[in-house]
C-alpha atoms as a PDB file:
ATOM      1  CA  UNK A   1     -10.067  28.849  13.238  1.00  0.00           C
ATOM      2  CA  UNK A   2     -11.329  31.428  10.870  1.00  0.00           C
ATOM      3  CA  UNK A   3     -14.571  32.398   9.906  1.00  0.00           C
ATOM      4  CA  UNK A   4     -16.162  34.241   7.062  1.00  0.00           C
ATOM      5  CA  UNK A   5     -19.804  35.819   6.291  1.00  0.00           C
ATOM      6  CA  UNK A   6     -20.601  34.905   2.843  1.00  0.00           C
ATOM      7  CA  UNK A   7     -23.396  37.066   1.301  1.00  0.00           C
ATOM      8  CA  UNK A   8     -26.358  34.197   0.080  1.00  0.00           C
ATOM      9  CA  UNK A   9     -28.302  36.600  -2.105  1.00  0.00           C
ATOM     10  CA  UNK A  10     -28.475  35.021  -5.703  1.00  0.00           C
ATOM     11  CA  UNK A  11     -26.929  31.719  -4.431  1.00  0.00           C
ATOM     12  CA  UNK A  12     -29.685  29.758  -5.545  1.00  0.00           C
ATOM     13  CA  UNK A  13     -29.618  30.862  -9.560  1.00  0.00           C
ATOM     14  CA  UNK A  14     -25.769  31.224  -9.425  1.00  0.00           C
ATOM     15  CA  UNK A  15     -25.853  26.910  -8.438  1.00  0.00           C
ATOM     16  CA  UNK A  16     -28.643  26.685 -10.621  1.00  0.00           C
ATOM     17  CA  UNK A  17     -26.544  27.824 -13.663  1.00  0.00           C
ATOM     18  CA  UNK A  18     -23.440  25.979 -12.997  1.00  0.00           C
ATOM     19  CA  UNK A  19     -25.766  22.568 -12.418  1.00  0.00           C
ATOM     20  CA  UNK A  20     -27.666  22.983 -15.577  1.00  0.00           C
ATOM     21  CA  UNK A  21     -24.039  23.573 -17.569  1.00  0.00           C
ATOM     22  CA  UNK A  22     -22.248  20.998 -15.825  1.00  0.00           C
ATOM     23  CA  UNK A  23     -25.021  18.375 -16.277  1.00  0.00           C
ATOM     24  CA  UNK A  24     -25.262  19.306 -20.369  1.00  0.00           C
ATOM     25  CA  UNK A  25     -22.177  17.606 -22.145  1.00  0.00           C
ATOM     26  CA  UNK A  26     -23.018  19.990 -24.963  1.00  0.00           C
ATOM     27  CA  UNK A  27     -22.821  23.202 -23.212  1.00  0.00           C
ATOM     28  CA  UNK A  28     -20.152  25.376 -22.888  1.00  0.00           C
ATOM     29  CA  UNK A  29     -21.547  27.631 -20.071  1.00  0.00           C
ATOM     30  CA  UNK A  30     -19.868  25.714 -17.266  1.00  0.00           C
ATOM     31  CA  UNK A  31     -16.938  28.044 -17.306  1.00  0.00           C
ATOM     32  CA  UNK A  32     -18.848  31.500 -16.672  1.00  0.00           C
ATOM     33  CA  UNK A  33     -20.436  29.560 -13.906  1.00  0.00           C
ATOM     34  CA  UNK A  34     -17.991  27.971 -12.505  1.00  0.00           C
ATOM     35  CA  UNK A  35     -16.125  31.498 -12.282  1.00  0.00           C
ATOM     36  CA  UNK A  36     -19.048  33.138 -10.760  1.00  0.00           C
ATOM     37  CA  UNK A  37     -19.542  30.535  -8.002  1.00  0.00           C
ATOM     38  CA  UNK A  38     -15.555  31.277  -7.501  1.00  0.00           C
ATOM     39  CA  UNK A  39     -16.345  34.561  -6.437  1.00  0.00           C
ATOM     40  CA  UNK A  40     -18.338  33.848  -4.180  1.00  0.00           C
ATOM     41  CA  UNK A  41     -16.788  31.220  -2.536  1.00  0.00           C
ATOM     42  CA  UNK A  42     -13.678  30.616  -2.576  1.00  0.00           C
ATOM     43  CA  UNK A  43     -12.015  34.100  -3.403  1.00  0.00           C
ATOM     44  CA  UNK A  44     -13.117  35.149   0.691  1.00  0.00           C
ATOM     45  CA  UNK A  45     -10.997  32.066   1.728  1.00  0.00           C
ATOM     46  CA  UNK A  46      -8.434  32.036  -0.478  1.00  0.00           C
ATOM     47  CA  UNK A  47      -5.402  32.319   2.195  1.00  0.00           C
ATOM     48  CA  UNK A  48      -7.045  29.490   4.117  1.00  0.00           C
ATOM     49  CA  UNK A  49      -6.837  27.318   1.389  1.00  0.00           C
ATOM     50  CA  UNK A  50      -4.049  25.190   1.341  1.00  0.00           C
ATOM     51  CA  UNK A  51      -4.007  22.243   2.314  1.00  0.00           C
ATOM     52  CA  UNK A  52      -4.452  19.342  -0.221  1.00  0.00           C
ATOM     53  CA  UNK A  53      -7.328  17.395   1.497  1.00  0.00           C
ATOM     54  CA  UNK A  54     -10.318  19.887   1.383  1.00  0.00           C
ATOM     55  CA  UNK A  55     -13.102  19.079   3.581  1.00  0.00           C
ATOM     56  CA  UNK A  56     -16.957  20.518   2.950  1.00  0.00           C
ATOM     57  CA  UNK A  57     -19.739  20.468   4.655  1.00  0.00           C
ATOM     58  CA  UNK A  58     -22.505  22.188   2.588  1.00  0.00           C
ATOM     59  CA  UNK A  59     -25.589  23.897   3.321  1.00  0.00           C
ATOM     60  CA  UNK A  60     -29.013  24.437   1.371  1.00  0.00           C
ATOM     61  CA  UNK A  61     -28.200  24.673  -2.323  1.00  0.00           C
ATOM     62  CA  UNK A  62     -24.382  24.368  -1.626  1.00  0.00           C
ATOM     63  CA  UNK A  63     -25.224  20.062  -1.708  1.00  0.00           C
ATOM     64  CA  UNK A  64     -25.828  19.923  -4.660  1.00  0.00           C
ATOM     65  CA  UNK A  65     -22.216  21.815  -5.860  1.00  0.00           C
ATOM     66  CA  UNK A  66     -19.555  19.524  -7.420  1.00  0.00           C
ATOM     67  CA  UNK A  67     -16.602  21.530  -5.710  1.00  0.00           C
ATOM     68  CA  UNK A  68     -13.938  19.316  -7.504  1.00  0.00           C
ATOM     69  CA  UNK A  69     -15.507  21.530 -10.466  1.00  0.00           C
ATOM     70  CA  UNK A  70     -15.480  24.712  -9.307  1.00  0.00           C
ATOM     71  CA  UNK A  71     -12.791  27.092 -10.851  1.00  0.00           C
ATOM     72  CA  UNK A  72     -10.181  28.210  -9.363  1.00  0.00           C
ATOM     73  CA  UNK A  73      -8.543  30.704 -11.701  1.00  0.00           C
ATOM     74  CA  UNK A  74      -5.574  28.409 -12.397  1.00  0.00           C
ATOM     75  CA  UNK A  75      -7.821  25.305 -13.328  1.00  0.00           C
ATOM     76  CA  UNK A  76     -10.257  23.564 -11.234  1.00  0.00           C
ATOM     77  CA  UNK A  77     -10.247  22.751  -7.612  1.00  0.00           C
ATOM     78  CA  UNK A  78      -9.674  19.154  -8.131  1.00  0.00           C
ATOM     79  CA  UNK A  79      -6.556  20.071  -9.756  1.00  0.00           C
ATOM     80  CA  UNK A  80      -4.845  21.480  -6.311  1.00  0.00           C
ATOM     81  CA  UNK A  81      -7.190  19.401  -3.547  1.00  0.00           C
ATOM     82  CA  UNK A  82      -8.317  16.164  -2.949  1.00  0.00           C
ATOM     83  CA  UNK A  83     -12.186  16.843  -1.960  1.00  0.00           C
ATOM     84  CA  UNK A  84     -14.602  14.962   0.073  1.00  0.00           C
ATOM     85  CA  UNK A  85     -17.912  15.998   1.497  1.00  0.00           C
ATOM     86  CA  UNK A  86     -19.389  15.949   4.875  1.00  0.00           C
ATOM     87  CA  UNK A  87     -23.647  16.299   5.423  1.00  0.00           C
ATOM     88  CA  UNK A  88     -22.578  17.702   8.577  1.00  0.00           C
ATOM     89  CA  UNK A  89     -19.515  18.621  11.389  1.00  0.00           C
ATOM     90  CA  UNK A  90     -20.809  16.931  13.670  1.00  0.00           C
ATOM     91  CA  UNK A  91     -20.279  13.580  11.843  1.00  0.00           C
ATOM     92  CA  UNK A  92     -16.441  13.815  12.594  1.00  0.00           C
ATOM     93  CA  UNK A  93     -16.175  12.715  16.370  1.00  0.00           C
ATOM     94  CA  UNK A  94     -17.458   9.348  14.284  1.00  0.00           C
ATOM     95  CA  UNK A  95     -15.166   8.704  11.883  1.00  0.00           C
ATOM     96  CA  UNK A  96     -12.580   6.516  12.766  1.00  0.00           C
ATOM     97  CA  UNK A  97     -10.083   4.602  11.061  1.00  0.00           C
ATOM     98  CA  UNK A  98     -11.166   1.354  10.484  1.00  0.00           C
ATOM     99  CA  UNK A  99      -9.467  -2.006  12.074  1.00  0.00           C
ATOM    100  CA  UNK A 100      -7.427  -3.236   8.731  1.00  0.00           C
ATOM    101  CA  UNK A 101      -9.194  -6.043   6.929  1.00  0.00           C
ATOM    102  CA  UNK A 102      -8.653  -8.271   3.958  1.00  0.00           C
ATOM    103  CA  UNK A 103     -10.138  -6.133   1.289  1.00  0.00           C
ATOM    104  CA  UNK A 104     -12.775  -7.807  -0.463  1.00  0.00           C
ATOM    105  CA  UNK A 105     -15.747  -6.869  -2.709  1.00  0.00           C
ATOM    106  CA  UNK A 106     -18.784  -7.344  -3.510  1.00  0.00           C
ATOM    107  CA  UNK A 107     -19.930  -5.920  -6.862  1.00  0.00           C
ATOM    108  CA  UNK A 108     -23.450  -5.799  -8.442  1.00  0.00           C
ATOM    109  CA  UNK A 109     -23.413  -4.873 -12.138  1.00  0.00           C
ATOM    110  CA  UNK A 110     -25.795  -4.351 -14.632  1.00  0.00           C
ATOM    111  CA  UNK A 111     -29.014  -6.047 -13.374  1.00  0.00           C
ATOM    112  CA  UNK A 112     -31.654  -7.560 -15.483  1.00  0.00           C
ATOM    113  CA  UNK A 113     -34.354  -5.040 -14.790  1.00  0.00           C
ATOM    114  CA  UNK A 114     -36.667  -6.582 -17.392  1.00  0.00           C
ATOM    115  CA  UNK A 115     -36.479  -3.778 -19.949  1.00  0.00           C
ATOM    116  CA  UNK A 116     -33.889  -3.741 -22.490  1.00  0.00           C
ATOM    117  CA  UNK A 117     -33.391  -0.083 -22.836  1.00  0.00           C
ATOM    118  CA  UNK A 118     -32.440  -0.063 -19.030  1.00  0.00           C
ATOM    119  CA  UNK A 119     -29.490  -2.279 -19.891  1.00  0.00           C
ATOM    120  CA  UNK A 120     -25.836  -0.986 -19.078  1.00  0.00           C
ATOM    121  CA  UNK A 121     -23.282  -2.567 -21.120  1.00  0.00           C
ATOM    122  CA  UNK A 122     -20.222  -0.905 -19.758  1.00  0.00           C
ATOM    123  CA  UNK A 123     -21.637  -1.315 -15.990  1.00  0.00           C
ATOM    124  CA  UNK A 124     -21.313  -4.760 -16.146  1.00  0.00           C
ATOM    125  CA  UNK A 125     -18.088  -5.273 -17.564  1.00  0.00           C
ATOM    126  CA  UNK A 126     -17.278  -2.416 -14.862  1.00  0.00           C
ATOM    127  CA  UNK A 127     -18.247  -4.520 -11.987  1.00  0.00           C
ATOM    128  CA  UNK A 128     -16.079  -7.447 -13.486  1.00  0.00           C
ATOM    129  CA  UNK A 129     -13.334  -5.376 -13.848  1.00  0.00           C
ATOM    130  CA  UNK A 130     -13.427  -3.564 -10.814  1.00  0.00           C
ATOM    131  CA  UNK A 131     -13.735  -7.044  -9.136  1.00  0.00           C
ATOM    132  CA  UNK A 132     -10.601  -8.342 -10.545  1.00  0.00           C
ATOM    133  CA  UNK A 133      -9.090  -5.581  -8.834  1.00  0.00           C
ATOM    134  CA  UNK A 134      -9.744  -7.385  -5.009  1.00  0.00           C
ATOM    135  CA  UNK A 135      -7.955 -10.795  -3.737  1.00  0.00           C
ATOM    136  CA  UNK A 136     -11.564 -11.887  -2.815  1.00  0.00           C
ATOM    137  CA  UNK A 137     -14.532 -10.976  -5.184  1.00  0.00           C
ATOM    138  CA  UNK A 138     -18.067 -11.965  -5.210  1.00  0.00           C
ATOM    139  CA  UNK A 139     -19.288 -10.604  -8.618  1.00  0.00           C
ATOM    140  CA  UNK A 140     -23.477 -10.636  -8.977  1.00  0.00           C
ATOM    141  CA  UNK A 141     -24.714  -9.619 -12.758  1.00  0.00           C
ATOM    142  CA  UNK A 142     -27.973  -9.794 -14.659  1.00  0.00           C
ATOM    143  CA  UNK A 143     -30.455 -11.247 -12.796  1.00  0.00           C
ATOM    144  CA  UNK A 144     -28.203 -12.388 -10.224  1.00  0.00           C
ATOM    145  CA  UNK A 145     -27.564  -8.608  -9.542  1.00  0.00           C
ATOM    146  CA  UNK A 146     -31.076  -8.887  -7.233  1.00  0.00           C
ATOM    147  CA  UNK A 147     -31.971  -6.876  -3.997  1.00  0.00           C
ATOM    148  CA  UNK A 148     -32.455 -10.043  -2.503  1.00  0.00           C
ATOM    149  CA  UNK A 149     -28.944 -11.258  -2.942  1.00  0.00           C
ATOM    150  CA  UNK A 150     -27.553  -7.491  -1.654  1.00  0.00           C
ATOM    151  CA  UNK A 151     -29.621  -7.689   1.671  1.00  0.00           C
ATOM    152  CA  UNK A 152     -28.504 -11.063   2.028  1.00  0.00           C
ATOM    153  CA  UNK A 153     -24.501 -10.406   1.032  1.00  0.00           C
ATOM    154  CA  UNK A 154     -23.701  -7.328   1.864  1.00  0.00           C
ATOM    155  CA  UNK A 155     -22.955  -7.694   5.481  1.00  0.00           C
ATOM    156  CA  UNK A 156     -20.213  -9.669   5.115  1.00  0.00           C
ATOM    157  CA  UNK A 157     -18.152  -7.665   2.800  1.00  0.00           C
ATOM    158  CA  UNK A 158     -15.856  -4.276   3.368  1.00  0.00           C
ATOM    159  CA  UNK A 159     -16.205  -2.938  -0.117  1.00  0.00           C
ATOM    160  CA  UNK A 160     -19.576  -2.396  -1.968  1.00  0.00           C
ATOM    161  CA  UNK A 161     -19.780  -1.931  -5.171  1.00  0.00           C
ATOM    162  CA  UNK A 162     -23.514  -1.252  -7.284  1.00  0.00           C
ATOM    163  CA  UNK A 163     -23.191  -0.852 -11.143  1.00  0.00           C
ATOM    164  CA  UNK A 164     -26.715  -0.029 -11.958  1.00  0.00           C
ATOM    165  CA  UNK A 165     -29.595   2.771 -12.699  1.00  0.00           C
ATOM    166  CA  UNK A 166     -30.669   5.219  -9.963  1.00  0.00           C
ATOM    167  CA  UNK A 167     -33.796   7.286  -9.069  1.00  0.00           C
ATOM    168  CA  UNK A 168     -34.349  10.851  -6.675  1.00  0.00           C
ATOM    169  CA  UNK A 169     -37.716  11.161  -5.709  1.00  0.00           C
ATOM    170  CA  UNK A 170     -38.164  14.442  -4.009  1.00  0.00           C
ATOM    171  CA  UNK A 171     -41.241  14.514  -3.316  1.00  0.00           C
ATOM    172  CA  UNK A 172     -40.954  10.686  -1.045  1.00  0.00           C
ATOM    173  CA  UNK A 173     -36.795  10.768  -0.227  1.00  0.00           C
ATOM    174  CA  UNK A 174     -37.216   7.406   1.552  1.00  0.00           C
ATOM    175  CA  UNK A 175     -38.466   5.715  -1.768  1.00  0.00           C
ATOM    176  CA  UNK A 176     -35.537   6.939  -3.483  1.00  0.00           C
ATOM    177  CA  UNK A 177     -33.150   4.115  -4.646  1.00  0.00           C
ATOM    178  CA  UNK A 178     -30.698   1.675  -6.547  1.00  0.00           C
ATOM    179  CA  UNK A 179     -32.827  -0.247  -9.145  1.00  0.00           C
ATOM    180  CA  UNK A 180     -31.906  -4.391  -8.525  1.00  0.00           C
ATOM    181  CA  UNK A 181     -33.163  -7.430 -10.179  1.00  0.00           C
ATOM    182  CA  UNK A 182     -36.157  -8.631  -9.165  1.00  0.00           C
ATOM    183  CA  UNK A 183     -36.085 -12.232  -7.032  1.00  0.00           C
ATOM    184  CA  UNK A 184     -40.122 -12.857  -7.708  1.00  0.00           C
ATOM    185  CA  UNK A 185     -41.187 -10.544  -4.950  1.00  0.00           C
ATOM    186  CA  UNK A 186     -42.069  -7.989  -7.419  1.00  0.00           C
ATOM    187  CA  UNK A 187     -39.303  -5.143  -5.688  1.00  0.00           C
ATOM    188  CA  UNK A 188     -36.396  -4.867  -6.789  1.00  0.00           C
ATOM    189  CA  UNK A 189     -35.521  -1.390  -5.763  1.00  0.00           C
ATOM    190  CA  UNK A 190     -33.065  -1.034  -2.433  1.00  0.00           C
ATOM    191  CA  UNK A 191     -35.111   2.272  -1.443  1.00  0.00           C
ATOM    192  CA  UNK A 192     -33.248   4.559   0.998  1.00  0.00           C
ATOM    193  CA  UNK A 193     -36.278   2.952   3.451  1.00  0.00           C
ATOM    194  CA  UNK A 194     -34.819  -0.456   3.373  1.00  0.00           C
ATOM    195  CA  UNK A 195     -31.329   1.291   4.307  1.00  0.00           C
ATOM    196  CA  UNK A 196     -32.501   1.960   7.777  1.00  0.00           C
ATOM    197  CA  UNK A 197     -33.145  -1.773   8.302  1.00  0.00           C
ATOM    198  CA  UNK A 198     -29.580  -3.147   7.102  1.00  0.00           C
ATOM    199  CA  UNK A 199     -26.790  -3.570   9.220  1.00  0.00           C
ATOM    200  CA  UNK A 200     -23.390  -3.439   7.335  1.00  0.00           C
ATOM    201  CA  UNK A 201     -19.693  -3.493   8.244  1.00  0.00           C
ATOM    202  CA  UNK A 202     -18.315  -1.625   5.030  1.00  0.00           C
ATOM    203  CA  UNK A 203     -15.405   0.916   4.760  1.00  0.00           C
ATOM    204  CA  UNK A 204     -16.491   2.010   1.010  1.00  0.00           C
ATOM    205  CA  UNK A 205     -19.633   1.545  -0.342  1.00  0.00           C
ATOM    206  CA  UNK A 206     -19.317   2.567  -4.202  1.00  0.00           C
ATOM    207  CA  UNK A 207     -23.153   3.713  -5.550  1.00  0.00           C
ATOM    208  CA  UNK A 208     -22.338   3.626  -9.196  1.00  0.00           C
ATOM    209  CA  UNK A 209     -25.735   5.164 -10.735  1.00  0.00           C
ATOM    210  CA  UNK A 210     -27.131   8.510 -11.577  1.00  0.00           C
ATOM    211  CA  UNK A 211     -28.376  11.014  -8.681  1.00  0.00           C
ATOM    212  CA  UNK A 212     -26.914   8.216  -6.245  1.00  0.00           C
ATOM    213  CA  UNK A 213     -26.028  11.247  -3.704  1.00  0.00           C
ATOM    214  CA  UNK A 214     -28.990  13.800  -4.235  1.00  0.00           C
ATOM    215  CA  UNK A 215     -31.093  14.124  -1.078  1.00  0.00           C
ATOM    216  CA  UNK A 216     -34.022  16.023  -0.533  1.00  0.00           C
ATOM    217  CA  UNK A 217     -32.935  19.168   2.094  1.00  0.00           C
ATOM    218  CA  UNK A 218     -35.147  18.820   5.090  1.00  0.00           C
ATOM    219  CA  UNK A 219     -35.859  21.300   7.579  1.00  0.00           C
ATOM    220  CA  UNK A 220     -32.762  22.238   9.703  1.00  0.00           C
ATOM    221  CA  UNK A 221     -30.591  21.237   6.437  1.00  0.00           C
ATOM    222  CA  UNK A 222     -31.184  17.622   7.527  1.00  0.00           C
ATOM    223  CA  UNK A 223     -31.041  15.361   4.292  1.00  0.00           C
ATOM    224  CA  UNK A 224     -32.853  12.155   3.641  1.00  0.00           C
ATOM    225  CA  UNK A 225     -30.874  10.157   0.655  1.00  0.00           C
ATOM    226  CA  UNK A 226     -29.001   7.074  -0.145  1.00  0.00           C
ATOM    227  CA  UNK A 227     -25.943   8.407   1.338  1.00  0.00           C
ATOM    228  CA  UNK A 228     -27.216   9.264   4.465  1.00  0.00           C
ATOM    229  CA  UNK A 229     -29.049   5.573   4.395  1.00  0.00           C
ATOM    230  CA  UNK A 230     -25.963   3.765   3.760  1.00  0.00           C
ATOM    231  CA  UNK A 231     -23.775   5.513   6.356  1.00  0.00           C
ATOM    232  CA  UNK A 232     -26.587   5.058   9.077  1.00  0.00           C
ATOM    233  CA  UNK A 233     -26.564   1.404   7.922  1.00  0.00           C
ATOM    234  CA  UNK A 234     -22.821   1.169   8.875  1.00  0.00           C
ATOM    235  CA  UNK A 235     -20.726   2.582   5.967  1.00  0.00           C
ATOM    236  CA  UNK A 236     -17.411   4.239   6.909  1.00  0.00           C
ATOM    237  CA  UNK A 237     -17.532   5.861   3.571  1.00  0.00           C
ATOM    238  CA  UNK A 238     -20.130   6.395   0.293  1.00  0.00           C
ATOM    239  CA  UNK A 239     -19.220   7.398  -3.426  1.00  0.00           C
ATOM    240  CA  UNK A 240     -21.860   9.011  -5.188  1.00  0.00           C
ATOM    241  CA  UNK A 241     -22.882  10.991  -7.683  1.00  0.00           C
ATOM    242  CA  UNK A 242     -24.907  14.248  -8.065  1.00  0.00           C
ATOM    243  CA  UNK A 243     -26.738  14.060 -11.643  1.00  0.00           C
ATOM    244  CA  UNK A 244     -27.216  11.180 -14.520  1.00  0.00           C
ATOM    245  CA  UNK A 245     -23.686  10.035 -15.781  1.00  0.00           C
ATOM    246  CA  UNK A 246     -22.702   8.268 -18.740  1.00  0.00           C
ATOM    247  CA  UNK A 247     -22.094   4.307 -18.588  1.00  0.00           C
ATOM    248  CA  UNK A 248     -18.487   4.086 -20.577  1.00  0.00           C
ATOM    249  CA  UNK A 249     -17.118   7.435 -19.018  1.00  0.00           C
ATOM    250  CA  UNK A 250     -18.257   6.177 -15.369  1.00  0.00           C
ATOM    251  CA  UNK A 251     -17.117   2.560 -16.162  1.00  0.00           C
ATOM    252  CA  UNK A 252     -13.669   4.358 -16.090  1.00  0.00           C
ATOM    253  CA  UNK A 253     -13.501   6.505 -13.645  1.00  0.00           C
ATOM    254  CA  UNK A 254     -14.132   3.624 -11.720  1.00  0.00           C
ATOM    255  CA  UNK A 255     -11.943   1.808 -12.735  1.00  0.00           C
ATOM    256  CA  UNK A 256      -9.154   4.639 -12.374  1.00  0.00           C
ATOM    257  CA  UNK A 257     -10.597   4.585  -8.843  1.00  0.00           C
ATOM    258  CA  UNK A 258      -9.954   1.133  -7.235  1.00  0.00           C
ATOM    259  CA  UNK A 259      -6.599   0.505  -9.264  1.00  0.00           C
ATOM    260  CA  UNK A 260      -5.525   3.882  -7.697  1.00  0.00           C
ATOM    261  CA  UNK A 261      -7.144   3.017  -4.337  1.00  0.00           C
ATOM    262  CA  UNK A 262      -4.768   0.273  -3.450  1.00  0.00           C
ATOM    263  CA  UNK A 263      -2.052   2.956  -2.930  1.00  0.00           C
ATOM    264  CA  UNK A 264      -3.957   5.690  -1.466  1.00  0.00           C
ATOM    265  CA  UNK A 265      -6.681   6.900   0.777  1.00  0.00           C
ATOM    266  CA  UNK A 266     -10.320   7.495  -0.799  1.00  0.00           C
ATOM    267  CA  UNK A 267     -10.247  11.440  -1.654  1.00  0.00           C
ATOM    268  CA  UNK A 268      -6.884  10.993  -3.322  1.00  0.00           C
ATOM    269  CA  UNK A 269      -7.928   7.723  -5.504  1.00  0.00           C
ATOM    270  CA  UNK A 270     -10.971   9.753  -7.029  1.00  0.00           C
ATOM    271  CA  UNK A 271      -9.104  12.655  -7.679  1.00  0.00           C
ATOM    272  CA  UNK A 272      -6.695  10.365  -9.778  1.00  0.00           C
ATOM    273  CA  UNK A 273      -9.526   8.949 -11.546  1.00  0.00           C
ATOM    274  CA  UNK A 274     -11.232  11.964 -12.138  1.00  0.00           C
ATOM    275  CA  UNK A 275      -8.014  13.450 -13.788  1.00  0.00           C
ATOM    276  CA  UNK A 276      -7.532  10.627 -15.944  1.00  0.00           C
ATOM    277  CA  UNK A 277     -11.165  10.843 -17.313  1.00  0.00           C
ATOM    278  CA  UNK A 278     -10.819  14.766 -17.652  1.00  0.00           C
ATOM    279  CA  UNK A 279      -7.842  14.534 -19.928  1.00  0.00           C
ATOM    280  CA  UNK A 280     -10.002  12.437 -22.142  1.00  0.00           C
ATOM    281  CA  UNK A 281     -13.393  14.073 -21.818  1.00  0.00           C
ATOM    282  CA  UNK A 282     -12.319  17.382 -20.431  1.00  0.00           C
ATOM    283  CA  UNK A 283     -16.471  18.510 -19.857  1.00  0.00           C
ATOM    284  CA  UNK A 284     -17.102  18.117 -16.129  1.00  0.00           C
ATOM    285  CA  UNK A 285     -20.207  15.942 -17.334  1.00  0.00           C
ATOM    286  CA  UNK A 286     -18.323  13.585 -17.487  1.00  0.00           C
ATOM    287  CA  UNK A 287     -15.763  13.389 -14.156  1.00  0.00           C
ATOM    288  CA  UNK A 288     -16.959  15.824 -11.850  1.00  0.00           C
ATOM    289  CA  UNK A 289     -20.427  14.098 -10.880  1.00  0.00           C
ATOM    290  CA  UNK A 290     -18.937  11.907  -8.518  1.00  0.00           C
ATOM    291  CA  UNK A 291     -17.589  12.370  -4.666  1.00  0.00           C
ATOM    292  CA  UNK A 292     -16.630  11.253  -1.408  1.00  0.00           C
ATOM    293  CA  UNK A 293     -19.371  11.659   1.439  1.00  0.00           C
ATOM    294  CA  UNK A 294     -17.538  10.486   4.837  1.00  0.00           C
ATOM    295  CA  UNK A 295     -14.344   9.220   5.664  1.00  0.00           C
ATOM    296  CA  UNK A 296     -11.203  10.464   3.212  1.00  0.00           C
ATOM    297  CA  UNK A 297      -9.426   7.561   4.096  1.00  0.00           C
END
């Protein structure tokens, strides 16, 4: 094993620039950036790196990184390694292979969240054709698309899928969450609180949204966030994404994903579909939000 000192000073505004160019489809910035965060780090590791499956476990300001972005000199890094994410080492000793099961999905798209604007045309025809994708399919759209229904469902099935708006709320990380239809409770928001109370079997669950895998850093670089709440729930593995994506370019990327995930493991699936989306949107707006937190395979 090797280790290397990196020096932190100016971390924080170096991520800072790269997130606010990477996040802007309009800017052309994200190369600079992307250059300078190369510098710093991965030029002290280049010898170490490579293998294809790169594994990171980020700290502070590092979270909130899209490696797969990152330049490498010769491209990007998603262009040599298949990339997935850890929130911490220690999680490894827990991530097994799963016992094989007939894949099946459940897939919430596009809920009726009473507000027109709010609609996402290309997240519901996402979630239909991401369904067709599975021998065994439960599809849930519009209003049927409820928190109810996912509470009540989602145990049973291997693969999640939820087409639909996020929200980050730093300031109260457990009432951050998926916005669902509304049953006639008056909530229809699956908070990261209501996470901690769901028990779920599921290899992949899919979080199809904006800010889906922001957390709020806690002291000792714990995080509190919808990934974290779906993997203690029981999820073997979470895809999420880091800012606000747009509906057609994430309705194909995910798309990309499952058709290539039928003939590979997790890390390598999104790097085909983010490859496919990049030679037709080349910004990183528009492929690199996404990644795998948890188990590559």
């Amino acid at each position: 094993m090797t280790a290397r000192r990196f020096d932190g000073s100016g971390l924080l505004g170096d991520v800072a620039r790269f997130r606010r160019a990477v996040e802007d489809p309009r800017s052309s910035d994200h190369a600079p950036a992307a250059r300078a965060l190369r510098r710093r780090l991965l030029e002290p590791v280049a010898a170490e790196l490579t293998a294809p499956h790169l594994t990171v476990v980020p700290h502070g300001a590092l979270h909130y990184v899209p490696f797969g972005a990152l330049d490498t000199g010769a491209g990007h890094v998603v262009d040599r390694h298949r990339v997935r994410v850890l929130r911490s080492a220690s999680v490894l000793e827990y991530l097994r292979p799963s016992a094989p099961r007939a894949p099946a999905l459940l897939a919430l798209g596009n809920p009726d969240l009473g507000d027109s604007q709010l609609d996402l045309r290309f997240a519901e025809q996402e979630a239909i054709e991401v369904a067709q994708l599975f021998p065994r399919s439960t599809v849930l759209l519009r209003r049927e698309a409820s928190k109810t229904a996912f509470r009540r469902m989602a145990g049973d099935f291997p693969y999640l899928h939820i087409a639909s708006h996020g929200k980050f709320d730093p300031e109260r990380p457990l009432e951050s969450g998926l916005l669902l239809a509304d049953s006639g409770g008056g909530d229809g928001v699956l908070t990261v609180g209501d996470l901690y109370t769901l028990r779920l079997d599921a290899e992949l669950v899919t979080l199809s949204a904006c800010e889906t895998g922001v957390s709020r850093i806690a002291p000792g670089d714990d995080l509190v966030g919808l990934a974290r709440g779906f993997l203690y729930a029981g999820a073997g593995a979470i895809v999420a994404s880091l800012w606000p994506v747009d509906d057609r370019a994430t309705a194909q990327l995910m798309t990309a994903f499952y058709g290539s995930l039928r003939g590979g493991d997790r890390a390598d699936a999104l790097r085909d579909a983010q490859l496919a989306v990049r030679a037709q949107t080349p910004h990183p707006f528009y492929w690199a939000a996404f990644q795998i937190i948890g188990g590559a395979r």
